[in-house]
Protein backbone atom coordinates (compact mmCIF):
# COMPACT_ATOMS: atom_id res chain seq x y z
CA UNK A 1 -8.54 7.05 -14.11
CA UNK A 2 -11.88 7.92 -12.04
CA UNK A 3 -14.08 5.49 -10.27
CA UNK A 4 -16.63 3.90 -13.05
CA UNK A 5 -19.68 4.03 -10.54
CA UNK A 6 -18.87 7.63 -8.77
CA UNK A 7 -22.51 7.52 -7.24
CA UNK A 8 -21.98 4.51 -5.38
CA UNK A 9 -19.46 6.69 -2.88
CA UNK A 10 -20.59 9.88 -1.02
CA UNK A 11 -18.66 12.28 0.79
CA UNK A 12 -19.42 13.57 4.21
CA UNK A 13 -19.61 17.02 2.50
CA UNK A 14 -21.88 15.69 -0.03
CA UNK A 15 -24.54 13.87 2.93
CA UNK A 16 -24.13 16.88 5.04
CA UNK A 17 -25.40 18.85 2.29
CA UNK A 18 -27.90 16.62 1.34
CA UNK A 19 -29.28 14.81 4.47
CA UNK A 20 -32.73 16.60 4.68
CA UNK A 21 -33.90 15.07 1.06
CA UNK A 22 -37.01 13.68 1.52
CA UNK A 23 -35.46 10.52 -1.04
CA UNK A 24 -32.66 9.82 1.55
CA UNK A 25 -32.48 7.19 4.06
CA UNK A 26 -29.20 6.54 6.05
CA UNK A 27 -28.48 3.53 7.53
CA UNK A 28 -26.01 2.57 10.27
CA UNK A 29 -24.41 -0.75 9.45
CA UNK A 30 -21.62 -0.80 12.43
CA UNK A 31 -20.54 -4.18 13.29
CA UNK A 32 -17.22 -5.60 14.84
CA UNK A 33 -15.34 -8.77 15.44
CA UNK A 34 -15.99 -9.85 18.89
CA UNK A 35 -12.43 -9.55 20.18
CA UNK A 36 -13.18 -5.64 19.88
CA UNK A 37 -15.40 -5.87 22.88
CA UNK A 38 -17.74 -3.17 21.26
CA UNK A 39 -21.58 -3.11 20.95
CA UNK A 40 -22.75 -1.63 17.91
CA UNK A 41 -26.19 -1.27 18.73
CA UNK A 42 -25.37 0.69 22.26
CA UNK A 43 -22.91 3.09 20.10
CA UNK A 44 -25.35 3.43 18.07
CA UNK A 45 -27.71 4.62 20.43
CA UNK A 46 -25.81 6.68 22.12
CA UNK A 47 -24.29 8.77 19.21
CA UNK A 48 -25.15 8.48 15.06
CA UNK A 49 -25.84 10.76 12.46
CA UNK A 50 -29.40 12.40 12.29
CA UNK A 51 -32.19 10.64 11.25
CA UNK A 52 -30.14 6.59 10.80
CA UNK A 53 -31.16 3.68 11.49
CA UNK A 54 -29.23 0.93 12.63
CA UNK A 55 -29.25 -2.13 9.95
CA UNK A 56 -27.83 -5.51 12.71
CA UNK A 57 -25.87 -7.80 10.47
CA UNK A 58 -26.21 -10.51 12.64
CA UNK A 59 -30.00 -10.11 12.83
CA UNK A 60 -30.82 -9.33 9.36
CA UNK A 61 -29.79 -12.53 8.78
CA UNK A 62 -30.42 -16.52 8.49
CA UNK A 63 -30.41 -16.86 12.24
CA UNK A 64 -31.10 -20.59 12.18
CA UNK A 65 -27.83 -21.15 10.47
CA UNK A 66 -24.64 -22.39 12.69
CA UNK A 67 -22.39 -19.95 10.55
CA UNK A 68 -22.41 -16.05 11.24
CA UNK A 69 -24.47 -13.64 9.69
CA UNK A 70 -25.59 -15.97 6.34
CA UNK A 71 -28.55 -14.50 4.09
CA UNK A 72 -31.50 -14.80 4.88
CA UNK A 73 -34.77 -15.42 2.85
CA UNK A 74 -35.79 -12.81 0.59
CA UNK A 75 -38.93 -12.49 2.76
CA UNK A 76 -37.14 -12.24 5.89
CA UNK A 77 -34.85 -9.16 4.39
CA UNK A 78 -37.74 -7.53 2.77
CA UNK A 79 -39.69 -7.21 5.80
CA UNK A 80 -36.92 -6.27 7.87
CA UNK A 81 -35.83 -3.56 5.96
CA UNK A 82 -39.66 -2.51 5.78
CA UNK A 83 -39.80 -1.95 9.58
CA UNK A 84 -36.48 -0.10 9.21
CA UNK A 85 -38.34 2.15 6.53
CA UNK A 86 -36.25 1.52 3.88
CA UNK A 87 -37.54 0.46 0.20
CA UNK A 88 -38.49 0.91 -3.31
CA UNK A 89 -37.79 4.87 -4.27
CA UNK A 90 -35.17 5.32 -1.69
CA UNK A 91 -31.66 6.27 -1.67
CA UNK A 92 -30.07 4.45 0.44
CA UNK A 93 -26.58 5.18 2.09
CA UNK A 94 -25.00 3.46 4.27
CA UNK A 95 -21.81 4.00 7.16
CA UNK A 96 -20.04 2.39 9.99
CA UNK A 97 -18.48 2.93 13.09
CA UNK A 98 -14.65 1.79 11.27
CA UNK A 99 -14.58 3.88 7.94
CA UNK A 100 -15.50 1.18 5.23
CA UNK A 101 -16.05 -1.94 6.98
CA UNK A 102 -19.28 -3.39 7.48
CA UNK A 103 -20.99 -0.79 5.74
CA UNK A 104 -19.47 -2.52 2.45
CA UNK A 105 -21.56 -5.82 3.73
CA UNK A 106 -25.27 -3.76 4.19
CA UNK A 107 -24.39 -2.18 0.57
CA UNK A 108 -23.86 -5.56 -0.91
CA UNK A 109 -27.05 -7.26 1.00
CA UNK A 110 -29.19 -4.45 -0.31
CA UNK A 111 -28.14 -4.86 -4.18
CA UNK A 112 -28.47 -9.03 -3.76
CA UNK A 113 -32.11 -7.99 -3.35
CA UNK A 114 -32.70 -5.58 -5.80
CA UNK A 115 -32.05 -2.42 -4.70
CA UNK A 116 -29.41 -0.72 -6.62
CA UNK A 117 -29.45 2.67 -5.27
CA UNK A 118 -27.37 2.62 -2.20
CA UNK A 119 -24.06 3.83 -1.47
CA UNK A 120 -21.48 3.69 0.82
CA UNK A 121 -20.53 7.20 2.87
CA UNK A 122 -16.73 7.27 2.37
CA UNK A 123 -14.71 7.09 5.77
CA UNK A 124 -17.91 6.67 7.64
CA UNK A 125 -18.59 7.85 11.21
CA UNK A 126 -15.24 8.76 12.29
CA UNK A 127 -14.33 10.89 9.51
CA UNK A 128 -17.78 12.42 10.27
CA UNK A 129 -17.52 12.98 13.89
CA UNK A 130 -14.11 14.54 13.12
CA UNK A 131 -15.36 16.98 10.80
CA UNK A 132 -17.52 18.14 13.93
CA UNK A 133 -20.65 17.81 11.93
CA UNK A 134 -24.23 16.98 13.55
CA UNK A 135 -24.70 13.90 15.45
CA UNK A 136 -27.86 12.72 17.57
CA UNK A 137 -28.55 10.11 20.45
CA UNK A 138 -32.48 10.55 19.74
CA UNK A 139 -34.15 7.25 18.58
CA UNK A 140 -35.04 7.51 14.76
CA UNK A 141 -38.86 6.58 14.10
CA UNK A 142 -38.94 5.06 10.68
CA UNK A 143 -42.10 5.04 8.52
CA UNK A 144 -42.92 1.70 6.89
CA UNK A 145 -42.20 1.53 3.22
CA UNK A 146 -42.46 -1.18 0.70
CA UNK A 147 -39.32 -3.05 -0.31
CA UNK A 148 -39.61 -5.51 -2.86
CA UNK A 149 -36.97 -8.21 -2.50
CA UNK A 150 -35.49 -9.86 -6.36
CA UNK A 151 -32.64 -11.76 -5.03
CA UNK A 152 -29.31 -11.62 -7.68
CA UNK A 153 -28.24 -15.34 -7.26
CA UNK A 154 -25.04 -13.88 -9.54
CA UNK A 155 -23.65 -12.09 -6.72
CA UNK A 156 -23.44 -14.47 -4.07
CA UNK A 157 -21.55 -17.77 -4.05
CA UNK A 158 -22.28 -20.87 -1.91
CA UNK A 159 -19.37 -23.44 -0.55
CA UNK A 160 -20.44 -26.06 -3.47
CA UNK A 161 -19.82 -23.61 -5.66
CA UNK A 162 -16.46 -22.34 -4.65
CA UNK A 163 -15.56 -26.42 -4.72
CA UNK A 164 -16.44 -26.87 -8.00
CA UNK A 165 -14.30 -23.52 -8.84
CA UNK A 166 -11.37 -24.89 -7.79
CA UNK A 167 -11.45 -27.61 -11.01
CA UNK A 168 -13.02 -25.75 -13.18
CA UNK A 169 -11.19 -22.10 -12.44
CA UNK A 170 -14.23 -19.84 -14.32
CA UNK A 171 -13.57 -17.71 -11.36
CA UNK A 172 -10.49 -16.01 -9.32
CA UNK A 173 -11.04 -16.30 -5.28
CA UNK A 174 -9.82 -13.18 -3.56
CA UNK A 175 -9.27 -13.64 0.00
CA UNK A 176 -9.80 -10.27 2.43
CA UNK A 177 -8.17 -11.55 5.79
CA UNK A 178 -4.26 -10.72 6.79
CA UNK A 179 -1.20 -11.94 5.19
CA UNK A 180 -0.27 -14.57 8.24
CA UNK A 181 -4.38 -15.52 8.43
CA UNK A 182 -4.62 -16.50 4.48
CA UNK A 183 -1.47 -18.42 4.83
CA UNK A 184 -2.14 -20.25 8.13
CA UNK A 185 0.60 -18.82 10.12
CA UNK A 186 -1.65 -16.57 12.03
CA UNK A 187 -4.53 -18.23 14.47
CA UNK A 188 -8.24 -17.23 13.45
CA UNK A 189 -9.92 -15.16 15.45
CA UNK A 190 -12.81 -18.04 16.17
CA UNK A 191 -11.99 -20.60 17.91
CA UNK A 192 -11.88 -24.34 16.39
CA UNK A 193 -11.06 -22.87 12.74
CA UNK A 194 -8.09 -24.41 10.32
CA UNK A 195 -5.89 -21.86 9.28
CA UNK A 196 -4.75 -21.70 5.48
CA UNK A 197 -6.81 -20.43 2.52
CA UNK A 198 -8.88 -22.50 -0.45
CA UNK A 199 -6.61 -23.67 -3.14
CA UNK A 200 -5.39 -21.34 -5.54
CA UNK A 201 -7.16 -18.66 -3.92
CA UNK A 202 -5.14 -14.77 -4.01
CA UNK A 203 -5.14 -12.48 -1.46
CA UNK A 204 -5.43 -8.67 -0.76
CA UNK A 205 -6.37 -7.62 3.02
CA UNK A 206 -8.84 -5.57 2.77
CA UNK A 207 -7.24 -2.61 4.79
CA UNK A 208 -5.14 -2.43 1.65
CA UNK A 209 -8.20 -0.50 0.14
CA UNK A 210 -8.41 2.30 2.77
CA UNK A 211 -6.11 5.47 3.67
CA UNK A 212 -4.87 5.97 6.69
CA UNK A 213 -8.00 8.27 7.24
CA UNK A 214 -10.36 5.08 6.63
CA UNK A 215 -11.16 6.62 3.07
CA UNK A 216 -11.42 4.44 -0.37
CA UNK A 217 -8.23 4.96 -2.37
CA UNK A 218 -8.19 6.00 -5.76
CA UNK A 219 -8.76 4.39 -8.88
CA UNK A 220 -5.49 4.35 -9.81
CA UNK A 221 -4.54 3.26 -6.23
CA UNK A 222 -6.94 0.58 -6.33
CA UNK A 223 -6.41 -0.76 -9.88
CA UNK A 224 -2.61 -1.45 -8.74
CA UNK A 225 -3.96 -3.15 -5.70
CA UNK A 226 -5.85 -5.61 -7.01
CA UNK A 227 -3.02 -6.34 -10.05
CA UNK A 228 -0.58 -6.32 -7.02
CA UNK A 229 -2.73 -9.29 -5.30
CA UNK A 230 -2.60 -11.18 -9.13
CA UNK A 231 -6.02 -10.95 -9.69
CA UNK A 232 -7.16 -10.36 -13.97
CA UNK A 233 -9.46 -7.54 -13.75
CA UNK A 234 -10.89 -8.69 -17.08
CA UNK A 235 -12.14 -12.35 -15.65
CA UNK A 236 -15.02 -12.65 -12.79
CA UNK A 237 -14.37 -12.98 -9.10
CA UNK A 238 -15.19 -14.56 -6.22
CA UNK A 239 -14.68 -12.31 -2.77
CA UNK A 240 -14.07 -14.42 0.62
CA UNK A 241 -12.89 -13.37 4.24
CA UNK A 242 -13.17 -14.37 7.51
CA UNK A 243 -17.08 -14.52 7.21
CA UNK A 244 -18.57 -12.54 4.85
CA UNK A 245 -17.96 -9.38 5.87
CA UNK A 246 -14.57 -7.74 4.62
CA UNK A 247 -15.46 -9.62 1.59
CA UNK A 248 -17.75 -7.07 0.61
CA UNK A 249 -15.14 -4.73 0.53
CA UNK A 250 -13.40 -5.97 -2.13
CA UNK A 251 -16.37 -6.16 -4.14
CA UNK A 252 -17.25 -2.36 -3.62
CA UNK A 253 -13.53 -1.86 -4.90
CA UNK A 254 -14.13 -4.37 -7.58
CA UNK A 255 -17.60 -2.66 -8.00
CA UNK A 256 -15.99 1.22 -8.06
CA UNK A 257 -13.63 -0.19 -10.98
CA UNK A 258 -16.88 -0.77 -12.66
CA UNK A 259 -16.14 -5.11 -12.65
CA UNK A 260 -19.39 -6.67 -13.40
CA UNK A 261 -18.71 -10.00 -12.42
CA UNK A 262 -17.71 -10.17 -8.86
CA UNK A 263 -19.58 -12.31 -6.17
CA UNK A 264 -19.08 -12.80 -2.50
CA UNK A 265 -18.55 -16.59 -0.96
CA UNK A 266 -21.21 -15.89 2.23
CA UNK A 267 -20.06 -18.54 4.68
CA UNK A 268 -16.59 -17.75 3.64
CA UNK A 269 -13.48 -19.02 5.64
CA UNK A 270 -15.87 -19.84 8.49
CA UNK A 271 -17.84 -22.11 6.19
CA UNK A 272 -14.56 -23.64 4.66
CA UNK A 273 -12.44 -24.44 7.77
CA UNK A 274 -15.27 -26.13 9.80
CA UNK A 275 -15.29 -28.49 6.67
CA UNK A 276 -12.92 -31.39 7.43
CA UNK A 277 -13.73 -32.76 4.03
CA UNK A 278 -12.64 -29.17 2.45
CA UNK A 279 -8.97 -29.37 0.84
CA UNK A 280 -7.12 -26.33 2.46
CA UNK A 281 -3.47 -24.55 0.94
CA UNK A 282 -1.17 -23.00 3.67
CA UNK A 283 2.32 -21.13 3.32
CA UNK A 284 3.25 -18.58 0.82
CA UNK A 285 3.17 -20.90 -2.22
């Protein structure tokens, strides 16, 4: 089988080729967990493709929240991604400093607020860099374009929500984070979190999308992956990870098989375990 929504995917051949378009915008989107002990914003500084802009997940964001990296108002995203130059007419593509990371999170911002046409750049900057194409350290001066902001309140899904799912079961929860993290047998990277998952939740680490080369697998290759992790492809789909961010990635692979019905819980895990009043699952059961 072939991906349902090819366009949503570009190669590094394909961006190389078509980078000087006067439609095209490219965004960086790098971000990392903090036990990486890497700045996004100074690597992206110091070395990106031509003509990006960097797109800061944590500041493009709710930053009067407690939890990481939450939404933020429609007006607040609107006029960030204004200032960035980025907005109505554009296409939009998007890459990190991992592969397909946090570039999966930027892509799924930017279609909860009405902008379809983005896509992800498949294996990102490294696969880039090792192809020895063009990279720049000069700062990128973006003009300012209109973006209007229509949030999609069906692809994002708050805690209350993902409560009342566990009753009701309209919805399948796919978890993103390791094998030993989902089933509470592995600490949590941030400190003060339960381990375990939400009840009756399924899970398929997100890593289990990629090659070894950081690329998206196949169709076929992802089909089996997601039927591997027991998830119906036919019923809708709630993403979750550590915080929002991997999340996103299994939407993109849920988006590529051309599912219409897949949202992402945005406080995610973080959100859940700092519940005490939140019922949590652990073990393999």
């Amino acid at each position: 089988m072939s991906y349902v929504n090819p366009t949503s995917l570009v190669s590094t051949e394909w961006l190389s080729q078509n980078i000087s378009s006067p439609d095209i915008r490219i965004v960086d989107a790098s971000w990392y967990m903090p036990g990486e002990n890497r700045d996004p914003k100074a690597e992206f500084e110091a070395a990106h493709i031509p003509g990006a802009v960097f797109f800061d997940i944590d500041d493009i964001a709710d930053t009067d929240s407690s939890l990481p990296h939450m939404i933020p108002a429609p007006e607040k995203f609107s006029s960030k991604l204004r200032k960035l130059g980025l907005g109505d007419g554009n296409r939009i593509i998007v890459y990190d400093g991992s592969g397909i990371r946090s570039a999966a999170r930027a892509w799924w911002m930017i279609r909860l607020f009405g902008h379809d046409d983005v896509s992800i750049l498949d294996g990102g900057l490294p696969k880039w860099q090792a192809e020895g194409r063009a990279i720049d350290d000069l700062p990128t001066k973006p003009i300012e374009r209109h973006f209007t902001s229509r949030i999609n309140n069906l692809l994002v899904k708050e805690k209350d929500q993902v409560l009342a799912n566990i009753d009701s079961q309209k919805a399948q929860v796919l978890d993103a984070r390791s094998k030993g993290r989902f089933e509470g047998t592995e600490a949590e990277p941030r400190e003060g979190l339960r381990g375990g998952r939400i009840p009756g939740s399924y899970n398929l680490p997100f890593n289990d999308l990629l090659t070894s080369e950081g690329t998206l697998k196949s169709a076929d290759e992802l089909k089996a992956a997601y039927e591997a992790s027991g998830i119906d492809l036919k019923k809708p789909v709630i993403t979750s990870c550590g915080s929002g961010i991997t999340a996103c990635v299994l939407a993109f692979g849920l988006h590529m098989l051309g599912h219409r019905d897949v949202a992402v819980f945005d406080g995610s895990w973080t959100e859940w375990a700092l519940d005490e009043t939140l019922p949590v699952q652990k073990g393999a059961e």
